[in-house]
Protein backbone atom coordinates (compact mmCIF):
# COMPACT_ATOMS: atom_id res chain seq x y z
CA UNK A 1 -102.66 -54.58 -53.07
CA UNK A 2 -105.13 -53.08 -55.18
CA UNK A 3 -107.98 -56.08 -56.79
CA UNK A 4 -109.99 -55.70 -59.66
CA UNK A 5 -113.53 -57.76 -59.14
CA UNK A 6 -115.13 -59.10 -61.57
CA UNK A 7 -118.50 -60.74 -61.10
CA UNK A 8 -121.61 -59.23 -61.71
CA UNK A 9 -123.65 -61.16 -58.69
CA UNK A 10 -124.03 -58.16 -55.87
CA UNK A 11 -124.38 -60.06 -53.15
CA UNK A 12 -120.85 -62.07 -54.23
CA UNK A 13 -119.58 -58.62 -55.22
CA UNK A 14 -120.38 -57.22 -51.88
CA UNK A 15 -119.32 -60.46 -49.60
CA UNK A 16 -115.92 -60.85 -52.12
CA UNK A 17 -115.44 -56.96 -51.84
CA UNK A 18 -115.90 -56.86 -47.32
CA UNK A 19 -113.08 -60.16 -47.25
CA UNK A 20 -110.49 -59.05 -49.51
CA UNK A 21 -110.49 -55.68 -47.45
CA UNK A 22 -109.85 -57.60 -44.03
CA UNK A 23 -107.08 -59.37 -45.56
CA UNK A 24 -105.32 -56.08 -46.34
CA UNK A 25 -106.52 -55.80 -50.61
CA UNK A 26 -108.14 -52.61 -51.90
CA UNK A 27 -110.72 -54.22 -54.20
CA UNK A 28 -112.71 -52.48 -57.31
CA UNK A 29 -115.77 -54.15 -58.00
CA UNK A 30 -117.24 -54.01 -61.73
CA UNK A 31 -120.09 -56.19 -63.18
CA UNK A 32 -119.83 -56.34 -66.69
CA UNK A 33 -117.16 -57.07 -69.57
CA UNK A 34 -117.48 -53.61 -70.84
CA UNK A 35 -116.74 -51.77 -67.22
CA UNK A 36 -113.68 -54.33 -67.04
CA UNK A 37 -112.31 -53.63 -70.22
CA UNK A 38 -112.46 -50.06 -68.97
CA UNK A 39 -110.99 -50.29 -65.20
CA UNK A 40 -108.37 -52.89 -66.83
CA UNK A 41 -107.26 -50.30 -69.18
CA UNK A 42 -107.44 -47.57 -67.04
CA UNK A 43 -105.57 -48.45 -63.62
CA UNK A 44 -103.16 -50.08 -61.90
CA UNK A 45 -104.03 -53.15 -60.75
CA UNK A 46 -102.10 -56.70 -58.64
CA UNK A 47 -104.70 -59.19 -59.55
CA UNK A 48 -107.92 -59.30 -60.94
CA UNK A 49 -110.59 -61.99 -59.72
CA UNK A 50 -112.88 -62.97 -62.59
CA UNK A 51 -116.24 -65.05 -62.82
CA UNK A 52 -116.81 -66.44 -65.89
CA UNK A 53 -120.73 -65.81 -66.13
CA UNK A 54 -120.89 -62.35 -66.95
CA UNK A 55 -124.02 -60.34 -68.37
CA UNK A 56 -122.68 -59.48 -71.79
CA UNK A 57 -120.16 -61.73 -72.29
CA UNK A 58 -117.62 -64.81 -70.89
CA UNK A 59 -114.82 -64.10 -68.91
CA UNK A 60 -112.80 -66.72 -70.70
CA UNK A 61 -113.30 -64.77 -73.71
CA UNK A 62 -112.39 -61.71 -71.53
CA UNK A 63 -109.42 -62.83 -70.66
CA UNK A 64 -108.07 -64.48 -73.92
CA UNK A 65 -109.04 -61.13 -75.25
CA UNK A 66 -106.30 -59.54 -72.59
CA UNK A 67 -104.07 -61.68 -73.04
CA UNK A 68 -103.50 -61.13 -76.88
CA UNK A 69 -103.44 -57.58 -76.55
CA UNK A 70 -100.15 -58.51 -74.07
CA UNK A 71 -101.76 -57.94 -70.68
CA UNK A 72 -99.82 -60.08 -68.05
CA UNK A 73 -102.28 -58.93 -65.14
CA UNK A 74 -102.55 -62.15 -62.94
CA UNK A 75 -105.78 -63.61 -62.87
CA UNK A 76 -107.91 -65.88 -60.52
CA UNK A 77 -110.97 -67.35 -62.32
CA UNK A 78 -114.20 -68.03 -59.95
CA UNK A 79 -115.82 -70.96 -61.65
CA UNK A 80 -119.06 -73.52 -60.47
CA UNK A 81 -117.54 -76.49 -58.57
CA UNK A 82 -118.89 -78.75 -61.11
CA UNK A 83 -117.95 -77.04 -64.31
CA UNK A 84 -114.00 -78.80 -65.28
CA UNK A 85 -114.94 -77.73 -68.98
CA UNK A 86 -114.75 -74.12 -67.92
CA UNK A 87 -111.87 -74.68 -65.59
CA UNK A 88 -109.56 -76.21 -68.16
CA UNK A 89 -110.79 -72.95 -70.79
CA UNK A 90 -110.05 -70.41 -68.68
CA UNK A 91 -106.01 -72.03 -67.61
CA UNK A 92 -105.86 -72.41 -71.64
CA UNK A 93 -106.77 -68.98 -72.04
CA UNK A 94 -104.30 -67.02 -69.09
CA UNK A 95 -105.90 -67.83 -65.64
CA UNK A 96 -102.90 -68.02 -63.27
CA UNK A 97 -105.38 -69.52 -61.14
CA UNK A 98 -109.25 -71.11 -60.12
CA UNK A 99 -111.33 -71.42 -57.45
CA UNK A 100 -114.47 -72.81 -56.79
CA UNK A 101 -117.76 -71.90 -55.40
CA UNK A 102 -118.46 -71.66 -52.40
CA UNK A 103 -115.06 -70.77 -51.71
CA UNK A 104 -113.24 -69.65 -48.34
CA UNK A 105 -112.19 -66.10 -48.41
CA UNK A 106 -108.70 -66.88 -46.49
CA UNK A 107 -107.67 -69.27 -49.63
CA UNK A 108 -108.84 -66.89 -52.10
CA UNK A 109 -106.55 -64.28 -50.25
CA UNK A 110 -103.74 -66.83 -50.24
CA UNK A 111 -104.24 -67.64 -53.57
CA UNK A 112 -103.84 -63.79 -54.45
CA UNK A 113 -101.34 -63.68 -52.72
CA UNK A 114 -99.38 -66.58 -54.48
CA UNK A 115 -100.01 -65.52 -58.23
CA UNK A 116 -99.04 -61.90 -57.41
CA UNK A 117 -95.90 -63.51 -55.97
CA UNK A 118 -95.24 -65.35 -58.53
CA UNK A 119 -96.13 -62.62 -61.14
CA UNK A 120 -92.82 -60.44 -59.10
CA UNK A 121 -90.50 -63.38 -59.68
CA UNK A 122 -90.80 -63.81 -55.58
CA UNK A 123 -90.70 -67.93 -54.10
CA UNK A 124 -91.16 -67.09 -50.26
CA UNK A 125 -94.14 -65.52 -48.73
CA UNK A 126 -91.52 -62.83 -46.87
CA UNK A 127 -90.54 -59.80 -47.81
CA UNK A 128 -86.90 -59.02 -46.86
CA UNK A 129 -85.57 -55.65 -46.64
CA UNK A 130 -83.09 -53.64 -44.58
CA UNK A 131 -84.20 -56.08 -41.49
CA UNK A 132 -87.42 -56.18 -41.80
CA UNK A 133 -89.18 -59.34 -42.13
CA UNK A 134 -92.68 -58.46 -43.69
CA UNK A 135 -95.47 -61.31 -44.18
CA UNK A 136 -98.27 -59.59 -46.28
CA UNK A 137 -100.76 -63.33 -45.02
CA UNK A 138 -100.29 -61.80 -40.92
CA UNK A 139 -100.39 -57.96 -42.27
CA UNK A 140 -97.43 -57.83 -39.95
CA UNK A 141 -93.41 -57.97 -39.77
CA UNK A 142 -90.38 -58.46 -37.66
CA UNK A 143 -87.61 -55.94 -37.14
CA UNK A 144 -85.00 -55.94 -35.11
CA UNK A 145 -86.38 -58.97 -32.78
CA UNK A 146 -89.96 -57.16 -32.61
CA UNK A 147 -93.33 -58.46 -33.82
CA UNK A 148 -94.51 -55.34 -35.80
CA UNK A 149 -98.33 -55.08 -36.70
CA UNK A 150 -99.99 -52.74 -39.46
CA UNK A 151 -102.97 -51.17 -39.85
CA UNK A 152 -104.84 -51.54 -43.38
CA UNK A 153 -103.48 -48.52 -44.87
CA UNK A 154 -100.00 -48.92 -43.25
CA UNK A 155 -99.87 -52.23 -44.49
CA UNK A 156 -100.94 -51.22 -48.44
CA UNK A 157 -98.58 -48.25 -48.35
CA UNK A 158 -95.39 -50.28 -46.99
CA UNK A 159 -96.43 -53.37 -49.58
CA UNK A 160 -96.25 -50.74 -52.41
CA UNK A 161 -93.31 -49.75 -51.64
CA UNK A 162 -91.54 -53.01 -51.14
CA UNK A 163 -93.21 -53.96 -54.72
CA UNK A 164 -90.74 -52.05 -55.74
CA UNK A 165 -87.29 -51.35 -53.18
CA UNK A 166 -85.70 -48.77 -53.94
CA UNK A 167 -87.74 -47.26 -56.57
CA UNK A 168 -89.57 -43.73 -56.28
CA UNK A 169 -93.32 -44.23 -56.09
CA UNK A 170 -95.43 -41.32 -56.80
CA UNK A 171 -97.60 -40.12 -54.26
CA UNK A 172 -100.91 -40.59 -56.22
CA UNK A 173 -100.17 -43.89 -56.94
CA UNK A 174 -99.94 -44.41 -53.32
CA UNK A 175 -103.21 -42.77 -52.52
CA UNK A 176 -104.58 -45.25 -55.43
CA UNK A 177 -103.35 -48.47 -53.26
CA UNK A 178 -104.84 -46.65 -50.14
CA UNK A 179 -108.03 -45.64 -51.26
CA UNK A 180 -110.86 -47.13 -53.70
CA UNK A 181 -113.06 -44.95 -56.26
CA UNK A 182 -115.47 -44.29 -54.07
CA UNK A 183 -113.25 -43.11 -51.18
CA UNK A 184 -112.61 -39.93 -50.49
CA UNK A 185 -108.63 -38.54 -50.58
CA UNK A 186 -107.78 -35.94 -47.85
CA UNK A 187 -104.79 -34.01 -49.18
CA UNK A 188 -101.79 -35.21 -46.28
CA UNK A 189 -103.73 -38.89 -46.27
CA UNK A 190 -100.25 -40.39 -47.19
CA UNK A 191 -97.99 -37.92 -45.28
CA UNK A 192 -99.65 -39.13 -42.51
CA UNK A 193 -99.24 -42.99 -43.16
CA UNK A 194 -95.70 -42.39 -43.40
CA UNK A 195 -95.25 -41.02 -40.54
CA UNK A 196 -96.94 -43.86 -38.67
CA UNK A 197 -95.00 -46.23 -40.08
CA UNK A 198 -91.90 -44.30 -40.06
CA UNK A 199 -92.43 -44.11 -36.16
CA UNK A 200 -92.91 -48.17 -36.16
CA UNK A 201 -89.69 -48.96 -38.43
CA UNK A 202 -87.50 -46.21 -37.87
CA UNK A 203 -87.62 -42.68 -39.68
CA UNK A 204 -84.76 -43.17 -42.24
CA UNK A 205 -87.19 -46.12 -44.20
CA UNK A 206 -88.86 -44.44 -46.06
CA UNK A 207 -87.36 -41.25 -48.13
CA UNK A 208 -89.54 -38.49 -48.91
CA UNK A 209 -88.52 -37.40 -52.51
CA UNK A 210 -89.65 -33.91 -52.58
CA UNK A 211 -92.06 -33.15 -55.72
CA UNK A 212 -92.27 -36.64 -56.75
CA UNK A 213 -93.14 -39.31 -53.97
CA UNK A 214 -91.63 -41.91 -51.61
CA UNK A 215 -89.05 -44.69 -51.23
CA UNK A 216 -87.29 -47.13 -49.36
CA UNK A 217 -83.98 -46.57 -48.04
CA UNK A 218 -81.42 -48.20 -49.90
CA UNK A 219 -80.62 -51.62 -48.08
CA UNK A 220 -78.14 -51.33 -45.94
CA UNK A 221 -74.73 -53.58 -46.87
């Protein structure tokens, strides 16, 4: 699940950017209104985590700005524990959701988790399809009576693909969800994460759509 960050503090950057990576996000860290505009426009993003202090500009005004242009991006607001005033402006404006600082990085996971969720019309925390029982909180899943663990990559290429069942996702919007701007893209990167996880759920999964990209097998009746 691929995160746009928001907050212009690098040590909070840095800290937000090293949790939301062991939880199984790819996050993309910008510090200014301008550079979100940009990466907002630009790519596809789940979620979006955004302070409200930024250094040319507010994030409520950010995101009201977003938000009449159509954008439906969810959003979790970072706000000062004390600060209600800005909490209640940024809900009025779009936030999905706030959290406070200090926060916990296993609630602000959960909390991405839960907006994005709610953003794909989902109410449980499981992902069904064709048997397998996939929790995105455990980066794991059941199939077939076994306990089936992913790695990072595994886990961000099978959750893109049960985003959207069925549907043919292009390959280089896989390597998007697999790898941040700053990572570098070796040419079979996804071939290869396929195959993995082919070899953990069963190789008739995932189709390979020659030319275009990769699916899941339609569920069987």
């Amino acid at each position: 699940m691929r995160i746009l960050v928001i907050e212009d503090d690098a040590s909070l950057a840095d800290g937000l950017s090293t949790g939301l990576r062991l939880h199984g996000f790819m996050p993309e860290v910008v510090g200014t209104c301008a550079d979100a505009r940009a990466a907002w426009d630009q790519a596809d993003f789940s979620a979006a985590v955004l302070d409200i202090m930024l250094p040319d500009g507010s994030g409520v005004d950010l995101l009201a700005e977003m938000r009449a242009k159509g954008d439906r991006l969810p959003v979790l607001l970072l706000t000062a524990l004390d600060q209600v005033g800005d909490r209640i402006a940024g809900l009025d404006a779009g936030a999905d959701d706030y959290l406070a600082k200090p926060f916990d990085l296993e609630e602000l996971g959960a909390r991405l988790r839960a907006i994005t969720r709610r953003a794909q019309g989902q109410a449980s925390g499981t992902v069904q399809w064709n048997g397998l029982a996939f929790d995105p909180a455990r980066m794991a899943g059941r199939l077939a009576g076994r306990d089936i663990r992913f790695s990072r990559r595994e886990f961000a290429l099978l959750q893109a693909l049960l985003e959207r069942p069925g549907v043919i996702v292009a390959k280089d919007r896989l390597e998007e969800r697999l790898y941040g701007w700053q990572d570098g893209v070796e040419s079979n990167t996804v071939e290869v994460h396929v195959h993995k996880l082919r070899a953990k759920l069963g190789p008739e999964f995932i189709e390979t759509v020659r030319g275009v990209g990769y699916r899941l097998a339609e569920e069987k009746p």
